[in-house]
Structures are given as structure tokens and as C-alpha cells.
C-alpha atoms as a PDB file:
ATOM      1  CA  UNK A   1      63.346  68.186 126.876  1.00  0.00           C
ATOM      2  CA  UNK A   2      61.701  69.640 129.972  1.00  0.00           C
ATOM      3  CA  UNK A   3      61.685  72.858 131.172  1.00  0.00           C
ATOM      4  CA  UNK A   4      64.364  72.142 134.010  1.00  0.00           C
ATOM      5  CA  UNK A   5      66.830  70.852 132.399  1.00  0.00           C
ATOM      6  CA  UNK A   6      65.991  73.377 129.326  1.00  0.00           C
ATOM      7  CA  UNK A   7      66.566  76.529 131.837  1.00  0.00           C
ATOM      8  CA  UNK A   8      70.200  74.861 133.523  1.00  0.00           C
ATOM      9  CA  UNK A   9      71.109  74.929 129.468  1.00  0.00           C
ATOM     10  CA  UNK A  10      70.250  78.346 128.517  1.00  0.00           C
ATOM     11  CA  UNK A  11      72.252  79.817 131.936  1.00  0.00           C
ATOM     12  CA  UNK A  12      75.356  77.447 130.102  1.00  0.00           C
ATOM     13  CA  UNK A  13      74.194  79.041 126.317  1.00  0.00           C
ATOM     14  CA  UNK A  14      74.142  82.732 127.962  1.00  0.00           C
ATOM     15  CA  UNK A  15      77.508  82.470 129.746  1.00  0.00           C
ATOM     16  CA  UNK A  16      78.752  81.238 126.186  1.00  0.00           C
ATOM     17  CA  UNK A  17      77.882  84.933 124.992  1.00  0.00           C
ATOM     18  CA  UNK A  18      79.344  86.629 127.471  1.00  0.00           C
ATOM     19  CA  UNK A  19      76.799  86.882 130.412  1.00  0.00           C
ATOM     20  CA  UNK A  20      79.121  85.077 132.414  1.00  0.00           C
ATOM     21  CA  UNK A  21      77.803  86.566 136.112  1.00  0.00           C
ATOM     22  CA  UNK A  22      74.572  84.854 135.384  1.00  0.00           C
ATOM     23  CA  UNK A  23      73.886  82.471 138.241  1.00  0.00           C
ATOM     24  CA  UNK A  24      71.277  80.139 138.701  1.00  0.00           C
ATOM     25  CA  UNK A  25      70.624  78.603 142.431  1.00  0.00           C
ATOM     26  CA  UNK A  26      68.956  75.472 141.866  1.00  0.00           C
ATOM     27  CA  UNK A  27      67.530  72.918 145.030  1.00  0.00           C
ATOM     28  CA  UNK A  28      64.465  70.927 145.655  1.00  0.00           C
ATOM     29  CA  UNK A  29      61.075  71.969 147.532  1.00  0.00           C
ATOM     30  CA  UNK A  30      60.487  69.891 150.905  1.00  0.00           C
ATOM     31  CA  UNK A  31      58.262  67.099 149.123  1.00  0.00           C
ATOM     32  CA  UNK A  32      61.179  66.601 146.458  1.00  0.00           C
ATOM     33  CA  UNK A  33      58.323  66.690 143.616  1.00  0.00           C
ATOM     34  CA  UNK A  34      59.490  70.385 142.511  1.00  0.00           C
ATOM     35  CA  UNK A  35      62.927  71.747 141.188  1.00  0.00           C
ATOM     36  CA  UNK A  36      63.316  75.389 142.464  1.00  0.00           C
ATOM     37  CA  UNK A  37      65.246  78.057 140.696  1.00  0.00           C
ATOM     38  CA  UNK A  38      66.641  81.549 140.918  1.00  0.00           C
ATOM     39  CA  UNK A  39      68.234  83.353 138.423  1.00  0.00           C
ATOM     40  CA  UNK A  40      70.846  86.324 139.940  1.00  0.00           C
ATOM     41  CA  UNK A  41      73.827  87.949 138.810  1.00  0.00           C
ATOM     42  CA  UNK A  42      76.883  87.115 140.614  1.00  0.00           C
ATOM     43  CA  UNK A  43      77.375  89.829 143.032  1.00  0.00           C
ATOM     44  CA  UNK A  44      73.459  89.282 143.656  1.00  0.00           C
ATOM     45  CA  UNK A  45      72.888  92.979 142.712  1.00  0.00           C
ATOM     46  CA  UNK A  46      70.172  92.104 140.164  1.00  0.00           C
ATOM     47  CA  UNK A  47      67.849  89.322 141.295  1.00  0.00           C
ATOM     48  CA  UNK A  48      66.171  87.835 138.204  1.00  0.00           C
ATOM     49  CA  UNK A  49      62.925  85.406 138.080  1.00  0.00           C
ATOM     50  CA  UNK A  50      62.592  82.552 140.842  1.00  0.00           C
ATOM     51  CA  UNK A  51      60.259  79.909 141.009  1.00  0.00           C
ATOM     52  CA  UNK A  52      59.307  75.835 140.976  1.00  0.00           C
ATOM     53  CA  UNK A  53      58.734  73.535 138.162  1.00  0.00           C
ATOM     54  CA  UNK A  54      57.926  69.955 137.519  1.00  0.00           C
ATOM     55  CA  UNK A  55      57.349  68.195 133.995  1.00  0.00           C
ATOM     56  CA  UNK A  56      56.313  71.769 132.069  1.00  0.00           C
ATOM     57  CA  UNK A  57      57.725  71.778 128.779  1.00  0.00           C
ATOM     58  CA  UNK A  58      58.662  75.413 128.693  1.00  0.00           C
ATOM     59  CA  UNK A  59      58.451  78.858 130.795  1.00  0.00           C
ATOM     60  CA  UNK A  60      56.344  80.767 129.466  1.00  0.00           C
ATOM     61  CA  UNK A  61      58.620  83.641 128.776  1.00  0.00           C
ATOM     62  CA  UNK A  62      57.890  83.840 125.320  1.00  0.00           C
ATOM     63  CA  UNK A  63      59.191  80.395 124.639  1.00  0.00           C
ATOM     64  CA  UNK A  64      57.751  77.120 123.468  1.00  0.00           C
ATOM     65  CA  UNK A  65      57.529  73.680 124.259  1.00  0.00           C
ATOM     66  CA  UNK A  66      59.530  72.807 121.020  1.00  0.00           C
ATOM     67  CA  UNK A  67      62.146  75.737 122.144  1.00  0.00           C
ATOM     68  CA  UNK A  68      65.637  74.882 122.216  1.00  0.00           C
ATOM     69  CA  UNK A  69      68.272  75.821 125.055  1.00  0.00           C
ATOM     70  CA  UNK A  70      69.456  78.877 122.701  1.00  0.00           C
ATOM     71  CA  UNK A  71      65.869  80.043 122.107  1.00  0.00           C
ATOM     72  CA  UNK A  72      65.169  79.948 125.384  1.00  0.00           C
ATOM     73  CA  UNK A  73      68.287  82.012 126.309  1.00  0.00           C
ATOM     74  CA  UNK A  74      67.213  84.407 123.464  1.00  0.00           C
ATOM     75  CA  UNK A  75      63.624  84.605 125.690  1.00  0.00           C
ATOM     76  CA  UNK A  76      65.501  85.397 128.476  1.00  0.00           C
ATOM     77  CA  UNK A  77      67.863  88.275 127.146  1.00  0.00           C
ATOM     78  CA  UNK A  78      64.023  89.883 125.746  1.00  0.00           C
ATOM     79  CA  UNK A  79      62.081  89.346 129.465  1.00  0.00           C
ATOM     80  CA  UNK A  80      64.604  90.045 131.313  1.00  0.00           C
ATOM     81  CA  UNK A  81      66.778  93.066 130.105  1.00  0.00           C
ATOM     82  CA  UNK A  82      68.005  94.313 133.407  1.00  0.00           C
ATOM     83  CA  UNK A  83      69.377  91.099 134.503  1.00  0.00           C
ATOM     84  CA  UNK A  84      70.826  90.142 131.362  1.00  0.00           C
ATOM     85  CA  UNK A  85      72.847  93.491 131.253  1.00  0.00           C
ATOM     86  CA  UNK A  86      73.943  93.306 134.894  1.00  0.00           C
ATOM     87  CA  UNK A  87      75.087  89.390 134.099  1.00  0.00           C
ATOM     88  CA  UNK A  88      77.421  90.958 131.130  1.00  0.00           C
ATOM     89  CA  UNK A  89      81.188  90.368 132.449  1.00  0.00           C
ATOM     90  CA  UNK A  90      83.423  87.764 133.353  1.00  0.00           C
ATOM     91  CA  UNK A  91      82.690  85.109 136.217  1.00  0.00           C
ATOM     92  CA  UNK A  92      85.363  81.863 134.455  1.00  0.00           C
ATOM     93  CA  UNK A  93      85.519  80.167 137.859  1.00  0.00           C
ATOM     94  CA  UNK A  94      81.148  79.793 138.231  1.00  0.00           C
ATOM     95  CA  UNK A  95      80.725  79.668 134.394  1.00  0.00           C
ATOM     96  CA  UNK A  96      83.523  76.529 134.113  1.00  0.00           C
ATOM     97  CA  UNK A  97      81.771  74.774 137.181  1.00  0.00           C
ATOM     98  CA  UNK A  98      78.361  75.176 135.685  1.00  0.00           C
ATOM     99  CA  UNK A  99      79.590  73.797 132.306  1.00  0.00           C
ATOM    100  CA  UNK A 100      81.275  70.459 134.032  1.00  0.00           C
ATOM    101  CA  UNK A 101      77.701  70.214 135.992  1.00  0.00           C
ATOM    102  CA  UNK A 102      75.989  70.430 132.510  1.00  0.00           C
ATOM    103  CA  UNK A 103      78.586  68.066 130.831  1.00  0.00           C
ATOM    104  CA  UNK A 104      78.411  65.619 134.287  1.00  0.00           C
ATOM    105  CA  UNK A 105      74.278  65.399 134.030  1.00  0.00           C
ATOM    106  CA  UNK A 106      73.873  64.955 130.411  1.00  0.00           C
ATOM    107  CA  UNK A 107      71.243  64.458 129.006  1.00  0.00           C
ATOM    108  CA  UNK A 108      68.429  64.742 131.286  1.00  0.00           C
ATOM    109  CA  UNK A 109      70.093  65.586 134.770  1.00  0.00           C
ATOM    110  CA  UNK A 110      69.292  68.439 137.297  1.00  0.00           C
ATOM    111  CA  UNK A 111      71.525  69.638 140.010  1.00  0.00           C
ATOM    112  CA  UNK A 112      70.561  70.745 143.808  1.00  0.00           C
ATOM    113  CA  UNK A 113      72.808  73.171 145.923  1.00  0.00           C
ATOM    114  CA  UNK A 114      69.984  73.335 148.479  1.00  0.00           C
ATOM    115  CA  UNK A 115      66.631  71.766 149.863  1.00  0.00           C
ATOM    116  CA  UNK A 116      63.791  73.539 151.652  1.00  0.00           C
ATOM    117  CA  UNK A 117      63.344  70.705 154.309  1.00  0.00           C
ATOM    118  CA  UNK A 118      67.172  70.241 154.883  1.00  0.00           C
ATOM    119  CA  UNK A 119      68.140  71.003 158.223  1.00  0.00           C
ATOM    120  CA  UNK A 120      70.900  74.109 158.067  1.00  0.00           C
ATOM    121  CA  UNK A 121      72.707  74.941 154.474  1.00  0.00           C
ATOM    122  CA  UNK A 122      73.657  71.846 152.193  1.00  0.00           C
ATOM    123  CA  UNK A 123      77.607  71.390 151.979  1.00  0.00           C
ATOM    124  CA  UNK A 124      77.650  70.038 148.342  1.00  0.00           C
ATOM    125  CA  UNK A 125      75.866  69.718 144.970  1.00  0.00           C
ATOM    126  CA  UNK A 126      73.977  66.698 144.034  1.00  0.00           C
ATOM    127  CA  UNK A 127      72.902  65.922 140.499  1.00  0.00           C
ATOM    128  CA  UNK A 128      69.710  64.247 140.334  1.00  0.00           C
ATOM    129  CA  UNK A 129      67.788  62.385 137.418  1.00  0.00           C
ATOM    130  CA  UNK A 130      71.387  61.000 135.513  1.00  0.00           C
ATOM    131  CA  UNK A 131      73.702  58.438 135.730  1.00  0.00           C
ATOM    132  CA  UNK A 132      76.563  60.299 137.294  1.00  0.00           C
ATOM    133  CA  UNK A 133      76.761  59.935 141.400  1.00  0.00           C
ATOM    134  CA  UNK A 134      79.216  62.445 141.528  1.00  0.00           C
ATOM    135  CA  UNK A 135      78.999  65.211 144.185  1.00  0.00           C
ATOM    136  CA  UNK A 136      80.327  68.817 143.654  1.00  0.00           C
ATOM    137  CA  UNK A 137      81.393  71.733 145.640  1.00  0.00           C
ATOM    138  CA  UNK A 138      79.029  74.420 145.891  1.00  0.00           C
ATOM    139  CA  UNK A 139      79.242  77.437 143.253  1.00  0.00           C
ATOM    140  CA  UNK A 140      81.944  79.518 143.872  1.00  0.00           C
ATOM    141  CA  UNK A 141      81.524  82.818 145.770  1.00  0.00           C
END
């Protein structure tokens, strides 16, 4: 499993503890070759690690190519202390639309609430390397 789709499933593993104001913003760059993230609590009072990934295996924050989704979330909760605390809470109404996202994409699929060359904001979600053709709302504010 790749690093992209690895990262959407820890956000899904963390809200399962009980860091439900984690948010990740997910889009593409303007070539479409790289998946852009941010990670943010939901009141964006603590912004967390951003950045753009292809085919890497892993993140390099202290997990490994053969990490799993809850590994990965366990990397995140030790690099990332002040986010993880500020994320603590309730946020149901983001944490059930990321989870229908997650079960809509399976296995491999990504989603993309915005795209750098995209003329003004983008009005829905689009999952992209699945099946599914669904379109979804954006997150919830």
C-alpha cells in the first residue's frame, strides 16, 4: 500500500481513538502527477505537516514501507504531539464523511477537495484511482 492511501487511513485509524478534529485536506498539484496533503485540526488552530507525494511507500515519520495504517497513526501521535492533542475531541459529522470516503475508495482510492490549476475553489470531492464515480460534498465546516 502506498503512502497516500496509507496517510487517508491513519486520519480514519486516529479519529477511531478519539482524535476526531483531525482533518486532512487532500487535492492534486497542477500536473495531476502529485497528491497534496495537509493535516489540521478542525478549527484550523493547529496546522500539522503538509506536503506532495507520488508512489513513496511511507513518510518518513518514523514509519516503514511495510507500516500499516495503525502504525502509521502511532508515528503520527509520536511526531506530531501538538497536533495530535489539539485533534482530541469530537468532530462525528467530518469523522463519518471521511469514513464513507474511505469505505467508497477501497482499496486503493484517493480523494481531491481541491486542485492547484483549478480555476476558483472546487465545489465537490472526487475520488480518484477506484472504481467508485461517486462525487461528495466537501468536508463539513
Amino acid at each position: 500500500m502506498n503512502a497516500t492511501r496509507k496517510l487517508i487511513l491513519a486520519v480514519a485509524e486516529l479519529h477511531r481513538r478519539g482524535y476526531k478534529k483531525l482533518r486532512i485536506n487532500a487535492g492534486l498539484s497542477p500536473s495531476g502527477c502529485h497528491w497534496r496533503y495537509h493535516l489540521l485540526t478542525s478549527d484550523s488552530s493547529v496546522k500539522g505537516p503538509s506536503g506532495s507525494l507520488t508512489n513513496q511507500l511511507n513518510m518518513n515519520w518514523g514509519d516503514t514501507p511495510d507500516s500499516s495504517p495503525g502504525e502509521l497513526a502511532e508515528a503520527i501521535i509520536r511526531k506530531f504531539p501538538d497536533l495530535i492533542e489539539a485533534a482530541k475531541g469530537e468532530d462525528n459529522t467530518y469523522a463519518a464523511w471521511l469514513s464513507e470516503i474511505v469505505e467508497e475508495s477501497a482499496p486503493d482510492g484517493l480523494f481531491i477537495e481541491f486542485w492547484d490549476s483549478y480555476d476558483g475553489p472546487c465545489r465537490d470531492v472526487r475520488l480518484i484511482n477506484c472504481e467508485s464515480k461517486r462525487i461528495f460534498p466537501q468536508p463539513p465546516a
